[in-house]
N, C-alpha and C. Protein backbone atom coordinates (compact mmCIF):
# COMPACT_ATOMS: atom_id res chain seq x y z
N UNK A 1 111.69 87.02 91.36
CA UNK A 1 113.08 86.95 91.72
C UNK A 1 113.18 86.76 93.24
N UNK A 2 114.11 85.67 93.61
CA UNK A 2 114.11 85.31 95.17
C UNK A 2 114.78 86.49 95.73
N UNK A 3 114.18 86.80 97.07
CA UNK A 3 114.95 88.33 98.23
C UNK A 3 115.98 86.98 99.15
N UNK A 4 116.75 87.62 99.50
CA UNK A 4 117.43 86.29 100.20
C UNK A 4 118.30 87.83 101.22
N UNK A 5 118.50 87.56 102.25
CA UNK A 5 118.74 88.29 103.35
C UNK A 5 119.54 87.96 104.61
N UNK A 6 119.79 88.36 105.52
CA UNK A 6 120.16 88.12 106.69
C UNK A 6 120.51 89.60 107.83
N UNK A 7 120.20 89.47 109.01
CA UNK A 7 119.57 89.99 109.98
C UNK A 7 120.22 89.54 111.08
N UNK A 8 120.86 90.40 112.38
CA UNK A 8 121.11 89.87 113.26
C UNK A 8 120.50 90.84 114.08
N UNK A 9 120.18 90.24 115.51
CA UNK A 9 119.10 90.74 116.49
C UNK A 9 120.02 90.64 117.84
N UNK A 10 119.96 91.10 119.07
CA UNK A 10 120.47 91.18 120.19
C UNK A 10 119.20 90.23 121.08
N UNK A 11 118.38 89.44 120.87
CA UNK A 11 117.95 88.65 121.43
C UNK A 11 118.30 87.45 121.61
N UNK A 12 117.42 86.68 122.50
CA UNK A 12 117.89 85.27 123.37
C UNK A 12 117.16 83.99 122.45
N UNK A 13 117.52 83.19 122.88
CA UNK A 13 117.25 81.76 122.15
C UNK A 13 115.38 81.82 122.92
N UNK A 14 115.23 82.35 124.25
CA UNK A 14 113.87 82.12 124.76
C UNK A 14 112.60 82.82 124.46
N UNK A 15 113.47 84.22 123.92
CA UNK A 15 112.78 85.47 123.59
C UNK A 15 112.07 84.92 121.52
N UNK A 16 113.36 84.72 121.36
CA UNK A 16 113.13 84.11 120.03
C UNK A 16 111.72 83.17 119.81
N UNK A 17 111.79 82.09 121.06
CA UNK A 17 110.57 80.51 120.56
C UNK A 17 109.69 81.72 121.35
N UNK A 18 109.08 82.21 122.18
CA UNK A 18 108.00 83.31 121.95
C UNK A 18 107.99 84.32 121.23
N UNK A 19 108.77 84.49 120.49
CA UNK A 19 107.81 85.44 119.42
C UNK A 19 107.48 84.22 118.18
N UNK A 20 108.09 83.38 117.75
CA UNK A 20 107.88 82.37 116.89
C UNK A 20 106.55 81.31 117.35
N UNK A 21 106.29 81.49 118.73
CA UNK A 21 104.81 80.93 119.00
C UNK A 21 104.01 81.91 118.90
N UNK A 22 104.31 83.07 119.18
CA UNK A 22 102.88 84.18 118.95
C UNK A 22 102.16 84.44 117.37
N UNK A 23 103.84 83.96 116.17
CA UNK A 23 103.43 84.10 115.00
C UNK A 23 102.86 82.95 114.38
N UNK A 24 102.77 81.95 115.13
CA UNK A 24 102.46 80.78 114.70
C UNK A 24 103.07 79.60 113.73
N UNK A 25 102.25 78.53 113.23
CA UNK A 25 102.44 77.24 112.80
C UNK A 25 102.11 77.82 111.69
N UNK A 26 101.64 78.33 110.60
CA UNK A 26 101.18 78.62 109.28
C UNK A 26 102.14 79.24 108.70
N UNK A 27 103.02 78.40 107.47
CA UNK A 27 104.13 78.65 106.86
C UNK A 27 103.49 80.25 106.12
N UNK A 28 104.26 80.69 106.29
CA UNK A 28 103.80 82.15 105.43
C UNK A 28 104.08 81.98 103.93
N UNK A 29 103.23 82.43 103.16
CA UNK A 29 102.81 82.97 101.53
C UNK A 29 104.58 83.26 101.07
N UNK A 30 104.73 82.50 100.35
CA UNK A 30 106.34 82.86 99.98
C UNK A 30 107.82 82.76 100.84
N UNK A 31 107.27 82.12 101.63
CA UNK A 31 109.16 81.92 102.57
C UNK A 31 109.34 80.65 102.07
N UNK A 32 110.88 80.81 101.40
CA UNK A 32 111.72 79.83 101.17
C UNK A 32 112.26 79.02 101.87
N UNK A 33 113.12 79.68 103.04
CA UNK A 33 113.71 78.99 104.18
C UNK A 33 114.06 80.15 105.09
N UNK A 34 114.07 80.16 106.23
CA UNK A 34 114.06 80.15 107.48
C UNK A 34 115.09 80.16 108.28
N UNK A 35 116.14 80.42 108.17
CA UNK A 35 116.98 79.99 109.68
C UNK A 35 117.64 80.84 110.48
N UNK A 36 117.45 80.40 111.62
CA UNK A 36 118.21 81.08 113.14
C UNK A 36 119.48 80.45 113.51
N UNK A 37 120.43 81.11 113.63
CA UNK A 37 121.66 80.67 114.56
C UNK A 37 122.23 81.76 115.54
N UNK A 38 122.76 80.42 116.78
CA UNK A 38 123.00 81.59 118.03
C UNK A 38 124.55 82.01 117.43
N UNK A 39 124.75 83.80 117.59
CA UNK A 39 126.28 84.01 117.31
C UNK A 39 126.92 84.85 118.66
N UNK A 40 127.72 85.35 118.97
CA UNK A 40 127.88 86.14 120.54
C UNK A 40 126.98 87.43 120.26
N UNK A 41 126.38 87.98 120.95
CA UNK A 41 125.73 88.75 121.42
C UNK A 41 124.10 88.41 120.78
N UNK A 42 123.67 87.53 120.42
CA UNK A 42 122.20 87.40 119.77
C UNK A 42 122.25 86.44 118.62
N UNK A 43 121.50 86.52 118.12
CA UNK A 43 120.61 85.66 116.70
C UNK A 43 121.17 86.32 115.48
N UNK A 44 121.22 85.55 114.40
CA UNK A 44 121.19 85.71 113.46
C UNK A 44 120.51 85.19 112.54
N UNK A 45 119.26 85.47 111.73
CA UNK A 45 118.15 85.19 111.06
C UNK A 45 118.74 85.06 109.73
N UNK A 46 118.49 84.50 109.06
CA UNK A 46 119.01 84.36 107.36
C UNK A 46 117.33 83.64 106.80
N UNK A 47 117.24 84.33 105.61
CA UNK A 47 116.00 83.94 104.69
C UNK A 47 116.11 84.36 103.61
N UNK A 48 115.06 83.45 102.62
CA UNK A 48 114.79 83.52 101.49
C UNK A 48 113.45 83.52 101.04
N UNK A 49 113.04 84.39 100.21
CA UNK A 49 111.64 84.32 99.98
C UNK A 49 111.69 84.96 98.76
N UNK A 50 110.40 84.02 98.15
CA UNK A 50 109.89 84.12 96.48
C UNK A 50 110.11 86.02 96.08
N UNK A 51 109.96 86.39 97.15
CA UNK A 51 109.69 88.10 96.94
C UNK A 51 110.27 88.70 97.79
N UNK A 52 110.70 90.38 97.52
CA UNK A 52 110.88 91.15 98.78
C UNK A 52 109.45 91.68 99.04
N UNK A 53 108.69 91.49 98.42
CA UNK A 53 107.30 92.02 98.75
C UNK A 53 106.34 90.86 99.75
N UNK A 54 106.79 89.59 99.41
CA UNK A 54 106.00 88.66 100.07
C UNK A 54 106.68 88.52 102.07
N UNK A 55 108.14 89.02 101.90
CA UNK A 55 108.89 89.15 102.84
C UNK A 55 108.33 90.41 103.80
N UNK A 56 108.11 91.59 103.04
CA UNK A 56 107.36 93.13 103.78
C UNK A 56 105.96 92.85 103.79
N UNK A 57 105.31 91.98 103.42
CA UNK A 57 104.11 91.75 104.19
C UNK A 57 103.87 91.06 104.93
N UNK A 58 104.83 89.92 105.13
CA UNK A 58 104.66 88.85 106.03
C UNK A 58 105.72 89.77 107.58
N UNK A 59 106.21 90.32 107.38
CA UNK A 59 106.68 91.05 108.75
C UNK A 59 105.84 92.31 108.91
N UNK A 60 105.39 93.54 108.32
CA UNK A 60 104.20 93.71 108.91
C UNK A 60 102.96 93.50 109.24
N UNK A 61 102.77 91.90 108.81
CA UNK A 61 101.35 91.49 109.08
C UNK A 61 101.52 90.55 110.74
N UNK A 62 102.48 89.71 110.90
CA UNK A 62 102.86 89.21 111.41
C UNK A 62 103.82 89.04 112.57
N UNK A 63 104.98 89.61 112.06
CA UNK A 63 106.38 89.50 113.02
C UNK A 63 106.12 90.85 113.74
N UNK A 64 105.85 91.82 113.28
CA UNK A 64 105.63 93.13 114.02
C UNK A 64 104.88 92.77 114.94
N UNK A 65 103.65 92.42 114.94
CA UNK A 65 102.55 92.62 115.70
C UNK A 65 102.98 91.14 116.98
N UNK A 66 103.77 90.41 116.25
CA UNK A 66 104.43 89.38 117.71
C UNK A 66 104.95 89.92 118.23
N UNK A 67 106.65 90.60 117.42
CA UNK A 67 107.79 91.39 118.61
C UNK A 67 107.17 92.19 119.48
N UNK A 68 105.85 93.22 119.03
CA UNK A 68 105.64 94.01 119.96
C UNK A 68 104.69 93.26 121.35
N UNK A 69 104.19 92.24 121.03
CA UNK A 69 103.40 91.60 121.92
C UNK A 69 104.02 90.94 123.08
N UNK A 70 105.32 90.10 122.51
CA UNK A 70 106.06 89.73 123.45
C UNK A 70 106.95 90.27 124.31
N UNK A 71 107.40 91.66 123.82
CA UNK A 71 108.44 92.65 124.15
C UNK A 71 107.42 93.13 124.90
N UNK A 72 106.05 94.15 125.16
CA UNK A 72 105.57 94.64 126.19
C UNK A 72 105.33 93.31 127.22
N UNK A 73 105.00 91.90 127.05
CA UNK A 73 104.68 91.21 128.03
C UNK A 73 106.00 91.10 128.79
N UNK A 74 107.20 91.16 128.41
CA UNK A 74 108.68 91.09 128.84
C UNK A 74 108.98 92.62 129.70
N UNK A 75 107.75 93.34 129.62
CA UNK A 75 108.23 94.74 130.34
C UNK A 75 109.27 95.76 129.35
N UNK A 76 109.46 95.24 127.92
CA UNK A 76 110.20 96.24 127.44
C UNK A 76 109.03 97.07 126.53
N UNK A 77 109.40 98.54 127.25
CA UNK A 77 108.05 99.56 126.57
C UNK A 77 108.82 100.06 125.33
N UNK A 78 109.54 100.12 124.97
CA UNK A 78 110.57 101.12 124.16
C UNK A 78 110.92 99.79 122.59
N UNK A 79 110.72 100.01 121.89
CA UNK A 79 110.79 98.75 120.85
C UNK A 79 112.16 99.29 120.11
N UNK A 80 113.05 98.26 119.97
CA UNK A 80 114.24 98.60 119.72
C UNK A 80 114.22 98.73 118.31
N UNK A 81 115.02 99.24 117.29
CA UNK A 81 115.19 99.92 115.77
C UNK A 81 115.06 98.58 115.16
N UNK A 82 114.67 98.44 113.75
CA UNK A 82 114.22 97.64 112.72
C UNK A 82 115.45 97.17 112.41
N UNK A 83 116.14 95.45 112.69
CA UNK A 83 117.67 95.03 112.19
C UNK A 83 117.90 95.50 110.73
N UNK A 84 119.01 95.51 110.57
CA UNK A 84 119.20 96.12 109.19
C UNK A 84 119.75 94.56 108.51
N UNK A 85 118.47 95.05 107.03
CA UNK A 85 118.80 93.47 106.08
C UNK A 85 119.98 93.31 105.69
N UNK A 86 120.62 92.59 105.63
CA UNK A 86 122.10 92.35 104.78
C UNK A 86 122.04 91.61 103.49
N UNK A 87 121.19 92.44 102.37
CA UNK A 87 120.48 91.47 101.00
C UNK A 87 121.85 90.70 100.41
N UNK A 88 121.52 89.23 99.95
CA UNK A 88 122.63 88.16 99.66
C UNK A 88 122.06 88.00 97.94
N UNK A 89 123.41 88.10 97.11
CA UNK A 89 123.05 87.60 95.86
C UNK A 89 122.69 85.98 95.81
N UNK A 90 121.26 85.49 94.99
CA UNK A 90 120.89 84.39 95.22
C UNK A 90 122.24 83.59 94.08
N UNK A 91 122.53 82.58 94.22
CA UNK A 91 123.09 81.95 92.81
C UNK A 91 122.23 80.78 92.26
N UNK A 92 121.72 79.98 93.69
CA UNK A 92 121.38 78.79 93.29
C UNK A 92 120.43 78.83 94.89
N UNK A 93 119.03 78.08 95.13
CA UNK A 93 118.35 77.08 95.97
C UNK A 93 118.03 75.72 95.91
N UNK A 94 118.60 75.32 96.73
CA UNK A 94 118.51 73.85 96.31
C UNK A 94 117.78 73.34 97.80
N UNK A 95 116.42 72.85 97.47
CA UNK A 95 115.87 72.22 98.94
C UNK A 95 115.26 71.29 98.67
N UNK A 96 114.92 70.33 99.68
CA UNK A 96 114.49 68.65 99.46
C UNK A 96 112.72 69.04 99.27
N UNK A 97 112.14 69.77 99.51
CA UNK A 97 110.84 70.14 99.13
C UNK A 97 110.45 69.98 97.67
């Protein structure tokens, strides 16, 4: 059953493409789609993935170990609270893939 979600963050469009280069080019095991948009005060992340399980491993294998990499190189010691998911009923995915 698809997890489908959304997330908004108090970060920058610059802060964002470094942590997305630290996690790399290798589509992760189960992400559907992907997307960022700028809204006033930060980002808003929206995704879909085959699983909520393929979703909680691919952010603690991955996104954790970037945010915190890029956030101490940025001088922030203090790691700000985990965004809270906003889970979306799926109805339909429709992608050119």
């Amino acid at each position: 059953m698809p997890y489908a979600f959304y997330y908004d963050v108090p970060g920058t469009e610059e802060l964002y493409r470094r942590i997305k280069a630290e996690i790399g080019d290798e589509p992760p095991k189960g992400q559907v789609l992907h997307l960022v948009v700028k809204q006033d005060g930060g980002l808003r992340h929206l995704n879909v993935w085959e699983s909520r399980q393929d979703w909680e491993r691919h952010r603690q294998e991955r996104i954790g170990p970037a945010v915190g990499k890029v956030l101490a190189a940025a001088g922030i010691t203090e790691r700000p609270p985990e965004p809270v998911e906003q889970q979306l009923d799926v109805l339909d995915i429709w992608t050119s893939a």
